[in-house]
C-alpha atoms as a PDB file:
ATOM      1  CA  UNK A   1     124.786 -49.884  29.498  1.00  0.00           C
ATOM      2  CA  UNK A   2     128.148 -51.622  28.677  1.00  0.00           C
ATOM      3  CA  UNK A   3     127.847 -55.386  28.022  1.00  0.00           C
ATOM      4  CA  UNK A   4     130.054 -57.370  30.517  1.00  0.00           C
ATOM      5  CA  UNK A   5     131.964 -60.018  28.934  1.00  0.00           C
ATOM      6  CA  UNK A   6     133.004 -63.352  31.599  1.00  0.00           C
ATOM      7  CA  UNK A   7     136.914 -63.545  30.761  1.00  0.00           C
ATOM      8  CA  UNK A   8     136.856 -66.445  33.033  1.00  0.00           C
ATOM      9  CA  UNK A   9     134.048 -68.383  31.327  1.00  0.00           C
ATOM     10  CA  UNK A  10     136.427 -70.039  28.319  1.00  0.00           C
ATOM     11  CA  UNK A  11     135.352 -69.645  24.743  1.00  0.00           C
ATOM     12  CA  UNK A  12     134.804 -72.749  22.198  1.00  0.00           C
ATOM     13  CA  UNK A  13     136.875 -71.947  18.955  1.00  0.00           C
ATOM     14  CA  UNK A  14     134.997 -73.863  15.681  1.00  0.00           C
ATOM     15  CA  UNK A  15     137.362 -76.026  15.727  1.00  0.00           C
ATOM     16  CA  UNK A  16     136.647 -77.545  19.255  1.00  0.00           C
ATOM     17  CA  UNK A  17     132.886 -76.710  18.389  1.00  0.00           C
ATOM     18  CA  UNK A  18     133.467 -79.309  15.089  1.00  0.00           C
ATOM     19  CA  UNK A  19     135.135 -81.652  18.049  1.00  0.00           C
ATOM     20  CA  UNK A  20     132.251 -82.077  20.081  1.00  0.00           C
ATOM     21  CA  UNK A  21     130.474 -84.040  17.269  1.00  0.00           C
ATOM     22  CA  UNK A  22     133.227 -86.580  16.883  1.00  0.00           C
ATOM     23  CA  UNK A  23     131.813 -90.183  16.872  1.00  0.00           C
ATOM     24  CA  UNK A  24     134.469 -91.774  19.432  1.00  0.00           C
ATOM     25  CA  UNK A  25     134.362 -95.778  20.709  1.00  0.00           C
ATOM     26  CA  UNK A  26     133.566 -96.620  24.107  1.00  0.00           C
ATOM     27  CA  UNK A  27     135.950 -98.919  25.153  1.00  0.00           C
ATOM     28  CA  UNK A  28     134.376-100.526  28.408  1.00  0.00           C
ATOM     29  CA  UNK A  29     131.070-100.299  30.276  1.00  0.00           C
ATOM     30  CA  UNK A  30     132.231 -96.877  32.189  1.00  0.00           C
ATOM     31  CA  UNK A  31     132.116 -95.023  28.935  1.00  0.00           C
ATOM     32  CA  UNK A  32     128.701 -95.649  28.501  1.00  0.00           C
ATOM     33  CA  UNK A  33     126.359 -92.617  29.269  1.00  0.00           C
ATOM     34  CA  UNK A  34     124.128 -93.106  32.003  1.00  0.00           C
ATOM     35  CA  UNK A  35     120.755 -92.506  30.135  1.00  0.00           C
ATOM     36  CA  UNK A  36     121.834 -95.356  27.651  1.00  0.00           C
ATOM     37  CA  UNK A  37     123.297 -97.485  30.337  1.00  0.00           C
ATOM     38  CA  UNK A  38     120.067-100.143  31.568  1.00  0.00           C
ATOM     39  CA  UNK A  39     119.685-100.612  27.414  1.00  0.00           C
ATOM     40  CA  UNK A  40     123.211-101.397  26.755  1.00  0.00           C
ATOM     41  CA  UNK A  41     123.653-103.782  29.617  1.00  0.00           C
ATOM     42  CA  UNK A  42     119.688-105.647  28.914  1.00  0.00           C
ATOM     43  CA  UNK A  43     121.787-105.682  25.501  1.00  0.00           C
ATOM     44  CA  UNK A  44     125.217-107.084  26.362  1.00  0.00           C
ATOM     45  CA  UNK A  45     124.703-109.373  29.246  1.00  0.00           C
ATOM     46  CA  UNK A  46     125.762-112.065  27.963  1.00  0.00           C
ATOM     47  CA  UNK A  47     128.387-111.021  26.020  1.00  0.00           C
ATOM     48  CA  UNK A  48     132.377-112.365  27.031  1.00  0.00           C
ATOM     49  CA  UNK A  49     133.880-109.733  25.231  1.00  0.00           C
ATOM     50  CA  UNK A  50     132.889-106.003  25.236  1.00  0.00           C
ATOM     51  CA  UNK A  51     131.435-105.000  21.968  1.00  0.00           C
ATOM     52  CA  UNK A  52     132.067-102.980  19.060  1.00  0.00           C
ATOM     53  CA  UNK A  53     130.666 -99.920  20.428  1.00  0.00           C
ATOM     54  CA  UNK A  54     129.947 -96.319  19.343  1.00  0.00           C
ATOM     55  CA  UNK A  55     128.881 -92.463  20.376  1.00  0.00           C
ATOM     56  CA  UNK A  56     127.673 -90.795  18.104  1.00  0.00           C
ATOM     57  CA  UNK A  57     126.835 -86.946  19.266  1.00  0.00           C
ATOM     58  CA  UNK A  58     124.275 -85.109  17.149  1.00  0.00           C
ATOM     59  CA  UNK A  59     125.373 -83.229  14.170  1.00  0.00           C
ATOM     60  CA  UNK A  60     123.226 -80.139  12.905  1.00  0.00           C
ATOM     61  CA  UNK A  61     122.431 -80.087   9.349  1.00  0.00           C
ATOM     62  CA  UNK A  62     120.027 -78.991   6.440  1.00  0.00           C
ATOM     63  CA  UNK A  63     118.420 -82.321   6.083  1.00  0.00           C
ATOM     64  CA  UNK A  64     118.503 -84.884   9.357  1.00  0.00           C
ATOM     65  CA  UNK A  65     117.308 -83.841  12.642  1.00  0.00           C
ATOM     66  CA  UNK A  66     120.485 -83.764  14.710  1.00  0.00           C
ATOM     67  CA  UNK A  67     120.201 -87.196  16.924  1.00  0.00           C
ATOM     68  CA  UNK A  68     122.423 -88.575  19.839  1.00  0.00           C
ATOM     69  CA  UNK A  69     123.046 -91.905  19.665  1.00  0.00           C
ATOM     70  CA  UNK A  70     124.405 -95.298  20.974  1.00  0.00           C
ATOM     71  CA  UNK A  71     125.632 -97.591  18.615  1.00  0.00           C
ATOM     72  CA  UNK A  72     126.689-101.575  19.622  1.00  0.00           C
ATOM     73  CA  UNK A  73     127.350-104.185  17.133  1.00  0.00           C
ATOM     74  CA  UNK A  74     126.909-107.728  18.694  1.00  0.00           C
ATOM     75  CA  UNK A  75     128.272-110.549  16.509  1.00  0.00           C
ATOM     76  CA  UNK A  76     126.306-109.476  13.312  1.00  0.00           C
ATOM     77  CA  UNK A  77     123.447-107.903  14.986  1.00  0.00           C
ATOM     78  CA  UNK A  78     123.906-103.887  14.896  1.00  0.00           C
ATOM     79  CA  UNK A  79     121.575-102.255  17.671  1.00  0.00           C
ATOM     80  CA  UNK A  80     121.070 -98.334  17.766  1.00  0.00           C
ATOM     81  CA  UNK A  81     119.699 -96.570  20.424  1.00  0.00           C
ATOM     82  CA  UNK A  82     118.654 -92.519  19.683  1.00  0.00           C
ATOM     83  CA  UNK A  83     118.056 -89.914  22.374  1.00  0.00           C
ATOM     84  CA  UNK A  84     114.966 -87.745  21.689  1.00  0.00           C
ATOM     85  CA  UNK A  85     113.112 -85.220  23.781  1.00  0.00           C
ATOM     86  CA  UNK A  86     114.833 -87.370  26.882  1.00  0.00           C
ATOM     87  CA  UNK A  87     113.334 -90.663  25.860  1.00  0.00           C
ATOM     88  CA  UNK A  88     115.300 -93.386  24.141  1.00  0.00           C
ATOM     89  CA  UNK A  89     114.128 -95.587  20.832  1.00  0.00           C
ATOM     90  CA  UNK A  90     116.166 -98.976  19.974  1.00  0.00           C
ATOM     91  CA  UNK A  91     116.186-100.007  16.110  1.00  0.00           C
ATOM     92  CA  UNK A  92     118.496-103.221  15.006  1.00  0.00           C
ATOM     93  CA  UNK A  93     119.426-105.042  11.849  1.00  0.00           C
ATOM     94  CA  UNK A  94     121.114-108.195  11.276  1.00  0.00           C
ATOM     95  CA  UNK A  95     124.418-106.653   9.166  1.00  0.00           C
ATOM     96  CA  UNK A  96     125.166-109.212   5.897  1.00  0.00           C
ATOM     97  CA  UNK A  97     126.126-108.636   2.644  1.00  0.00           C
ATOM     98  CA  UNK A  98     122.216-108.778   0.841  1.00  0.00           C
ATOM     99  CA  UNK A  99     121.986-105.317   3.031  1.00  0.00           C
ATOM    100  CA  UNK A 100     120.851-102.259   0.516  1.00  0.00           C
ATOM    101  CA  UNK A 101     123.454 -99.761   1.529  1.00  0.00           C
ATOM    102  CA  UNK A 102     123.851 -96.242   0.785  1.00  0.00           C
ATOM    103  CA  UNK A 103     127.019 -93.169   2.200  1.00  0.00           C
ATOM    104  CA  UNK A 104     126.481 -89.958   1.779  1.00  0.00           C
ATOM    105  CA  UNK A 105     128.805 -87.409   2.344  1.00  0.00           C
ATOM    106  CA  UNK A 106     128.242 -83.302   1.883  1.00  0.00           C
ATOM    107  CA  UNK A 107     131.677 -81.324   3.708  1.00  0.00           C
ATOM    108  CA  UNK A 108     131.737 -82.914   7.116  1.00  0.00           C
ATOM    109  CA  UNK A 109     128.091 -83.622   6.865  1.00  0.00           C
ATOM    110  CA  UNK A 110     128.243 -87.904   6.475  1.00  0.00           C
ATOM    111  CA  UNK A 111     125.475 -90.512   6.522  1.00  0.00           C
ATOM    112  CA  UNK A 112     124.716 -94.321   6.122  1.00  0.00           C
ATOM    113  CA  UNK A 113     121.524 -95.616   4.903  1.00  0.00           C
ATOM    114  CA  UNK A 114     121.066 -99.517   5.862  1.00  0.00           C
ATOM    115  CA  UNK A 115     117.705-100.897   4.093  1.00  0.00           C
ATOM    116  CA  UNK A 116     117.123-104.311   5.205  1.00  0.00           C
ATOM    117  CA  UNK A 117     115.575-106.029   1.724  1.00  0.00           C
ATOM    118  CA  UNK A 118     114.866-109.371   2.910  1.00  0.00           C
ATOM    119  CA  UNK A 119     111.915-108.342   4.658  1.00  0.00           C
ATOM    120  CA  UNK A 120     110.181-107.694   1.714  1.00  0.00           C
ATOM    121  CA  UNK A 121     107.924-104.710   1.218  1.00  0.00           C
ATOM    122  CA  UNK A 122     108.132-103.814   4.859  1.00  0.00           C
ATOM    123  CA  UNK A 123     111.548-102.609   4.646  1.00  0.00           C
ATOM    124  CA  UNK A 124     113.598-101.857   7.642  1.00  0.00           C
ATOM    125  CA  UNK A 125     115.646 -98.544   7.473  1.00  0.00           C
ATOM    126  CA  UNK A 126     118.436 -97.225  10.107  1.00  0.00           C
ATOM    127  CA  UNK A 127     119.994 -93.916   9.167  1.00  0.00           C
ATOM    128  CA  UNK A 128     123.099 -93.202  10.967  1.00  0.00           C
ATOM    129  CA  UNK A 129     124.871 -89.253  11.007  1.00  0.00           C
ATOM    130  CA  UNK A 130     128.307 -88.731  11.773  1.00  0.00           C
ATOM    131  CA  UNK A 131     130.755 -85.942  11.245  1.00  0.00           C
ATOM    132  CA  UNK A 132     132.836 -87.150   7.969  1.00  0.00           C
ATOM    133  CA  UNK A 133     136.341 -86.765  10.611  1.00  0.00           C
ATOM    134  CA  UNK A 134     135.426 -89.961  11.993  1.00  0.00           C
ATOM    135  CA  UNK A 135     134.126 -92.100   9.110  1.00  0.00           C
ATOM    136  CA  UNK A 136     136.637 -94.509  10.034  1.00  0.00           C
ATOM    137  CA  UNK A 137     135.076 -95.770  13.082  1.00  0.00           C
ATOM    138  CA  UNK A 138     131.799 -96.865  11.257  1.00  0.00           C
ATOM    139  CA  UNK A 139     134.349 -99.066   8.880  1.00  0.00           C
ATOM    140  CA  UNK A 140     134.151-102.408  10.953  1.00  0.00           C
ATOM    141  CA  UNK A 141     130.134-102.179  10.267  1.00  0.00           C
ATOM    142  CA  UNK A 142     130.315-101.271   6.781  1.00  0.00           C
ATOM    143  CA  UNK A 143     132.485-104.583   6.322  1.00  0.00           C
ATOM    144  CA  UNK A 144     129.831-106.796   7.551  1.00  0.00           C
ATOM    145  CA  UNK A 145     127.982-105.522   4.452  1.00  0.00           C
ATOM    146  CA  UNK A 146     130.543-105.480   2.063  1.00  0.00           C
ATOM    147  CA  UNK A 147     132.980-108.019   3.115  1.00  0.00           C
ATOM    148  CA  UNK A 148     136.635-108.486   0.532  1.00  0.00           C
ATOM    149  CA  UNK A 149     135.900-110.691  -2.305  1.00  0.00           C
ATOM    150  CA  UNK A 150     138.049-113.600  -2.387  1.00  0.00           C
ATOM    151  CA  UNK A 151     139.935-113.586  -5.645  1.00  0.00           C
ATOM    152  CA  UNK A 152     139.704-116.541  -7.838  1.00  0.00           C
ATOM    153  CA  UNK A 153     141.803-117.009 -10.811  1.00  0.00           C
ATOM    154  CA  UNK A 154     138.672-117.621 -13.409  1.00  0.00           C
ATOM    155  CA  UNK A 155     137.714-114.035 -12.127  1.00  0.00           C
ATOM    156  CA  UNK A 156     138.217-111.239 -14.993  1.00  0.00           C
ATOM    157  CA  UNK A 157     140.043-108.623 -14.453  1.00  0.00           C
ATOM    158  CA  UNK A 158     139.223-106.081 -11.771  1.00  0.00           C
ATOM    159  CA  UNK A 159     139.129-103.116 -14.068  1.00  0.00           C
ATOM    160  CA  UNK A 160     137.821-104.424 -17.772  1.00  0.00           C
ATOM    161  CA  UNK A 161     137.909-101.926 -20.827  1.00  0.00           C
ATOM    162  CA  UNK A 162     134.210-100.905 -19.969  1.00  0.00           C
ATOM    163  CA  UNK A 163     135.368 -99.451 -16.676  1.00  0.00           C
ATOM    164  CA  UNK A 164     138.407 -98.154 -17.782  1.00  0.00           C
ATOM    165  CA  UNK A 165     136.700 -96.478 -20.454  1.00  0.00           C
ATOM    166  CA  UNK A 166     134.518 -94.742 -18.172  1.00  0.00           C
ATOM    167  CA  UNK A 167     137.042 -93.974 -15.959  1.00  0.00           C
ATOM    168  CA  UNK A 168     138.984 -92.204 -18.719  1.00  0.00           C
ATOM    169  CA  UNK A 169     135.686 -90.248 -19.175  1.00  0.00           C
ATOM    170  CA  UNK A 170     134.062 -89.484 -16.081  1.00  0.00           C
ATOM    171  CA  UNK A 171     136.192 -86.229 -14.169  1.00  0.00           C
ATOM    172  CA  UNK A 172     138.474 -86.647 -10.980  1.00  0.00           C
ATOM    173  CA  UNK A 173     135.848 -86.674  -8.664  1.00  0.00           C
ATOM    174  CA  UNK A 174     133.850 -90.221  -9.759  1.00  0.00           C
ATOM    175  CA  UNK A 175     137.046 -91.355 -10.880  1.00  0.00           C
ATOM    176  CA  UNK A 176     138.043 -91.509  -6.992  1.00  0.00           C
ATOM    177  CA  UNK A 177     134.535 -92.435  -5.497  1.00  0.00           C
ATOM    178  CA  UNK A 178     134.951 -95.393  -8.498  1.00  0.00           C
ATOM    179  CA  UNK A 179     137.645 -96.710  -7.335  1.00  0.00           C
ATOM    180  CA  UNK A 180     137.181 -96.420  -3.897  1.00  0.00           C
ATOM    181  CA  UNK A 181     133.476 -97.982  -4.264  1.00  0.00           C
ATOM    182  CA  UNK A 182     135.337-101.268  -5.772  1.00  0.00           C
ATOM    183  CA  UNK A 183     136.092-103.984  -3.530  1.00  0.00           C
ATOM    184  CA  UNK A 184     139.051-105.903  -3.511  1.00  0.00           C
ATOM    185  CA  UNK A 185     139.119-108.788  -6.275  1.00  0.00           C
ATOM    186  CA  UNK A 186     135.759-107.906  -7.157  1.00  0.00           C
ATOM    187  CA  UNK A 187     134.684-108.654 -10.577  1.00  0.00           C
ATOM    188  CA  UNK A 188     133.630-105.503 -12.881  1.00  0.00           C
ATOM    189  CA  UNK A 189     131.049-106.814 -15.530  1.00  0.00           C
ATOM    190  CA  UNK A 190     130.238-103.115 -16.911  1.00  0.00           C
ATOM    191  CA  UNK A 191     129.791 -99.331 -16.422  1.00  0.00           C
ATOM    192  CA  UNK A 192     128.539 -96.651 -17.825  1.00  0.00           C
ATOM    193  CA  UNK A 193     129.433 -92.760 -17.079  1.00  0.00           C
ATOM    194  CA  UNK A 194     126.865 -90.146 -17.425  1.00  0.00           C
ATOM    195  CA  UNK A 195     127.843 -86.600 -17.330  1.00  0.00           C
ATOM    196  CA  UNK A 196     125.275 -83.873 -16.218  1.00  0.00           C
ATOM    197  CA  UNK A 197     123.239 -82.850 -19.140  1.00  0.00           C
ATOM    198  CA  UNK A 198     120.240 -80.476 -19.560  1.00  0.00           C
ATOM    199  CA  UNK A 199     117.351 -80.621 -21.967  1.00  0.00           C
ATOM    200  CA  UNK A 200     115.188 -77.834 -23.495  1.00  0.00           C
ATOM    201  CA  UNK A 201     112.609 -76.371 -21.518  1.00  0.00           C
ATOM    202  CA  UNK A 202     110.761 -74.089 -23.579  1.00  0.00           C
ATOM    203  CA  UNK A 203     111.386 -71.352 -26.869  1.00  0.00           C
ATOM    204  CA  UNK A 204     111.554 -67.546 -25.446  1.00  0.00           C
ATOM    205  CA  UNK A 205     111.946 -64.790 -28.144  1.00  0.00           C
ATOM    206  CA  UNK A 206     113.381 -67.285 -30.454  1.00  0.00           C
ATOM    207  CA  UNK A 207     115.719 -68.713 -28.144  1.00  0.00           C
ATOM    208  CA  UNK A 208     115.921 -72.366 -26.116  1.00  0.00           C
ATOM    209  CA  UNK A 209     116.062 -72.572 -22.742  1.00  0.00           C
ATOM    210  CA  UNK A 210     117.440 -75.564 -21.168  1.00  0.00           C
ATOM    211  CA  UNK A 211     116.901 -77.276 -17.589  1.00  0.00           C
ATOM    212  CA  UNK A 212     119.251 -79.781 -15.554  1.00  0.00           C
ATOM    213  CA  UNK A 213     118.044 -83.071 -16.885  1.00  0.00           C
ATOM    214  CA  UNK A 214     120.281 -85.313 -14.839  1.00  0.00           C
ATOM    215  CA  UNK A 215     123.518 -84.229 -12.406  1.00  0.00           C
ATOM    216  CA  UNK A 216     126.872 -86.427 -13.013  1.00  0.00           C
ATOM    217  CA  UNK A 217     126.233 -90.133 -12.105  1.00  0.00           C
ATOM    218  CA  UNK A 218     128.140 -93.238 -12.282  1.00  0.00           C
ATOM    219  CA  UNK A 219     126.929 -97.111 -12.435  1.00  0.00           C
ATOM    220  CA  UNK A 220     128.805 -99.797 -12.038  1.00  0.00           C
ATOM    221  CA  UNK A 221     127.758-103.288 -12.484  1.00  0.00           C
ATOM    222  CA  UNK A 222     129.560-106.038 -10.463  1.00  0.00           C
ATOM    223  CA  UNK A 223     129.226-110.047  -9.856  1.00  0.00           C
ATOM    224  CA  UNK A 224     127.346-109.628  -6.978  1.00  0.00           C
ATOM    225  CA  UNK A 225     126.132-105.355  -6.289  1.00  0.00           C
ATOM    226  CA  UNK A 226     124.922-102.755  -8.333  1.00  0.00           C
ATOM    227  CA  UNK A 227     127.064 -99.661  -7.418  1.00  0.00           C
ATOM    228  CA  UNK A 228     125.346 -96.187  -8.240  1.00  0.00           C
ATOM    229  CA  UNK A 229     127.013 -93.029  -7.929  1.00  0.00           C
ATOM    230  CA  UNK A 230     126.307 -89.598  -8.147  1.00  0.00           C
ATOM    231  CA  UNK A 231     125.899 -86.151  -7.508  1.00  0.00           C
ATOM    232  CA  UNK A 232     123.306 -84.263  -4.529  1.00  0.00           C
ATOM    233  CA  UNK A 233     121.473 -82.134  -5.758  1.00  0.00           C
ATOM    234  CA  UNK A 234     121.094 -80.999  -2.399  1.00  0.00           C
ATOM    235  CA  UNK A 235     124.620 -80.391  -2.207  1.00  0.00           C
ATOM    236  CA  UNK A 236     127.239 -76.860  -2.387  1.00  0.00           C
ATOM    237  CA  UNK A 237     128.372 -75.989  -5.965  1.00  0.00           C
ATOM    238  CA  UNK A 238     131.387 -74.231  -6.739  1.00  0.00           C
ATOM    239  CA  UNK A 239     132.542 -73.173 -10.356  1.00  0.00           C
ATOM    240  CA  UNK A 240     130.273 -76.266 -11.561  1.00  0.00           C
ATOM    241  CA  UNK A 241     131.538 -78.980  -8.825  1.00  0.00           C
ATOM    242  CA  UNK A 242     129.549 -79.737  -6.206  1.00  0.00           C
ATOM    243  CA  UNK A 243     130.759 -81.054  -2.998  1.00  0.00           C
ATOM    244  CA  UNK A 244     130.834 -84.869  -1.642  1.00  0.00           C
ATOM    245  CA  UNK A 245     128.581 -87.081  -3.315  1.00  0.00           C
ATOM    246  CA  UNK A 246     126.431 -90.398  -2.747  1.00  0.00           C
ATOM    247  CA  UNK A 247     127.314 -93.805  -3.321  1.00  0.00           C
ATOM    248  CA  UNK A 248     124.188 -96.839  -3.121  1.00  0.00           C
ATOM    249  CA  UNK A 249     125.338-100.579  -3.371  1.00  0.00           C
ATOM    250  CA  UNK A 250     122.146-102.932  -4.114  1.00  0.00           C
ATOM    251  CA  UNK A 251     122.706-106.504  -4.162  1.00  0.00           C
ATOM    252  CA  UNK A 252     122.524-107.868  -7.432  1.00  0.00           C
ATOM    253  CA  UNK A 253     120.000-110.488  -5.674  1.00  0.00           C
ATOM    254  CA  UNK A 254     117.465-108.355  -4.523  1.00  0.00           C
ATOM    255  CA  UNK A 255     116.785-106.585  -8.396  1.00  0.00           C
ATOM    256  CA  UNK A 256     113.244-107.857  -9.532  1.00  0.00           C
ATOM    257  CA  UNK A 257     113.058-106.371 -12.720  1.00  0.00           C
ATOM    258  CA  UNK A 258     115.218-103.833 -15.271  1.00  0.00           C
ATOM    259  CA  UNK A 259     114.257-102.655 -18.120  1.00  0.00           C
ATOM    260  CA  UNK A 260     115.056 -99.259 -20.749  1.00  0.00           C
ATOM    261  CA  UNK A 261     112.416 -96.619 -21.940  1.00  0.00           C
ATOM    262  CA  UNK A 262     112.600 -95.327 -25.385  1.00  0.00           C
ATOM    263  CA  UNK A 263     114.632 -91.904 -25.770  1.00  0.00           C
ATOM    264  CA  UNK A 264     111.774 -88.933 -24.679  1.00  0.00           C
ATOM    265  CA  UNK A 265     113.036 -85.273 -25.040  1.00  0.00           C
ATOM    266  CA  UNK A 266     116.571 -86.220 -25.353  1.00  0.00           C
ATOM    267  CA  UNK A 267     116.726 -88.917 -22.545  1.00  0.00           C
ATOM    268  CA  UNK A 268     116.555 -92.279 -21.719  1.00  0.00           C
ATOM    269  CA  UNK A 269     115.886 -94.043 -18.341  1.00  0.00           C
ATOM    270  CA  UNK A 270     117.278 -97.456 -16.541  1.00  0.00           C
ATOM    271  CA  UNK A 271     114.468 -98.555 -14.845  1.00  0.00           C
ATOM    272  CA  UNK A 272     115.332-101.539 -11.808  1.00  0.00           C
ATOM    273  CA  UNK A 273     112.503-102.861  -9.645  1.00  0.00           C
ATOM    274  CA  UNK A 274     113.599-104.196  -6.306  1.00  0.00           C
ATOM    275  CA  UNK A 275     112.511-107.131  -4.116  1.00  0.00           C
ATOM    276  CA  UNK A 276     110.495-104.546  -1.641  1.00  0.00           C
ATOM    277  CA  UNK A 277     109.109-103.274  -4.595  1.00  0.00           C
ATOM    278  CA  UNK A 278     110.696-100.080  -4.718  1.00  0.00           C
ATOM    279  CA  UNK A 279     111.835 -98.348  -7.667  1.00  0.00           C
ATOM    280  CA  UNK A 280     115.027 -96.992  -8.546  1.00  0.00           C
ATOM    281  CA  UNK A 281     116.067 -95.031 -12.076  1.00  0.00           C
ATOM    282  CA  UNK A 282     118.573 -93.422 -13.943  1.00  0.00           C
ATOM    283  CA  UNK A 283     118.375 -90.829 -16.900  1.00  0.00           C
ATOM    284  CA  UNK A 284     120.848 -90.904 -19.693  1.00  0.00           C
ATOM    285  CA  UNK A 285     121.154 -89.027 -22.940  1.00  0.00           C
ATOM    286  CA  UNK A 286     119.261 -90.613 -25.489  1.00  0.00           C
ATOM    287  CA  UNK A 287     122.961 -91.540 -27.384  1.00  0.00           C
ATOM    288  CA  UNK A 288     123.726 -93.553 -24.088  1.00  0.00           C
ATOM    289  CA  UNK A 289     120.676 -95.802 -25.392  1.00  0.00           C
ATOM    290  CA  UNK A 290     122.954 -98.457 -27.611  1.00  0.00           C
ATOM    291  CA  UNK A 291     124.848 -99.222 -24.328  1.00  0.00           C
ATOM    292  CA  UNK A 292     121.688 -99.149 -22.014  1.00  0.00           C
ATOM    293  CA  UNK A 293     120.098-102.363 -23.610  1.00  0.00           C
ATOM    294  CA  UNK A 294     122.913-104.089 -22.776  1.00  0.00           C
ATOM    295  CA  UNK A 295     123.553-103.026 -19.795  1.00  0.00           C
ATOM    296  CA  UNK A 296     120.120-104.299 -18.560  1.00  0.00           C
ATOM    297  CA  UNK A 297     120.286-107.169 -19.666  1.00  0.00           C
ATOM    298  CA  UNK A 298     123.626-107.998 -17.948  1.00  0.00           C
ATOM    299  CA  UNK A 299     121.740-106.986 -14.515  1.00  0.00           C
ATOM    300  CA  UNK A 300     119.778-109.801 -14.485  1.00  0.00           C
ATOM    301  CA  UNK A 301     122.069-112.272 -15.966  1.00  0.00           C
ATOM    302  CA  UNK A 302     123.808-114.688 -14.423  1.00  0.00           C
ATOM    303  CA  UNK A 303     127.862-114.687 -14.003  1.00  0.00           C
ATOM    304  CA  UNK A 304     128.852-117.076 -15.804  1.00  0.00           C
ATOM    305  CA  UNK A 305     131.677-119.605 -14.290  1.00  0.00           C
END
């Protein structure tokens, strides 16, 4: 039996598909779905001025379940509300600059990672998806976080020889995420570029086999943030690149403790400890170690004036 094809029922192209998952801003109350409506006004009733306001359709991926939500940002306050099997959840954070942020970003596949430290080991966490085509909505909020640095003229330099060093090292990719991670007339107190590296596995019919020790990662120390960056592992490779990347910025004020193992098959480790208790490390070759002790101990340094 032939198949009958509708030529009246029109047919979504990919690009119009790729469309559909555009974050866009809701401008006044009658853009606001209906399902999210009785939140959003309990939400903004007092408010003189419409908010900053977001939609954010769900985006299918390999690694988030693909979530609808509302997005309002009240003064400093950020409120989400997510759509799930027809009921809706409300998280919020108070947006400021001791925030633990992370963006990820794999094709059109984006994400933000908010971690509220000040609550101590009971960590707040809001993870918000987006198609990468409209990262520049989410911009406003990101500034909250990360607002410019006022330049002062007994600042150093933006870019001192330790970053430009690494900057002459590290391959287009971090070079870009680098300098787009830096905030305006904020202070650079060091960096250090690793480069993927493997290590040896095991000996097979008298040969070594080696295993990825580490992927390509960046980290930049600042007056006020610890910027990491670096590869997903999770991520496409082609010809040895792999797509997009992750940046983390942790505020310099909310790292407990650092410290360096000593070099173990080939690598060494930065250690940090932060105020929730969690634990975050990097590995670096083992000739990286002479610039890791240092490193540390700038971390938990003051700035001087």
């Amino acid at each position: 039996m032939p198949i009958q094809i509708d030529k009246d029922k029109p047919k979504m192209t990919g690009s119009v598909q790729t469309m559909l998952t555009w974050t866009r801003v809701a401008l006044s109350e009658d853009e606001i779905p209906s399902e999210y409506l009785p939140y959003f006004n309990k939400l903004t009733f007092d408010c003189e001025v419409f908010p900053y306001t977001l939609i954010a359709p769900p985006m299918k991926n390999r690694w988030y379940k693909p979530v609808e939500r509302l997005i309002t940002c009240i003064g400093d306050q950020l409120f989400v509300l997510e759509k799930q099997n027809k009921k809706i959840s409300q998280q919020s954070m108070h947006l400021n600059p001791g925030i633990d942020l992370e963006l990820g970003n794999s094709l059109l596949f984006s994400w933000i990672t908010l971690r509220d430290l000040s609550t101590g080991a009971r960590t707040r966490k809001i993870i918000l998806t987006f198609n990468a085509a409209t990262a520049r909505h989410y911009e406003p909020l990101l500034r909250k976080i990360r607002p410019s640095i006022k330049a002062d003229s007994t600042d150093q330099a933006q870019n001192p020889t330790s970053l430009q060093k690494a900057l002459v090292s590290a391959d287009f990719k971090f070079n870009h995420f680098a300098q787009e991670s830096i905030l305006p007339g904020e202070m650079v107190r060091d960096s250090l570029w690793q480069p993927a590296f493997k290590t040896p596995s095991f000996t097979l019919l008298g040969k070594n086999l080696f295993h990825i020790k580490t992927l390509a990662h960046m980290t930049i120390l600042t007056q006020s943030e610890l910027i990491l960056l670096w590869d997903d592992e999770r991520g496409l490779e082609n010809r040895g690149v792999r797509y997009g990347g992750i940046r983390r910025f942790i505020p310099i004020k909310h790292i407990k403790h650092v410290s360096v193992n000593n070099p173990v098959n080939h690598a060494s480790s930065l250690f940090l400890t932060l105020s929730d208790d969690s634990h975050v490390y990097r590995s670096f070759e083992s000739n990286n170690q002479n610039a890791l002790l240092p490193f540390s101990q700038r971390v938990i340094s003051p700035v001087s004036a």
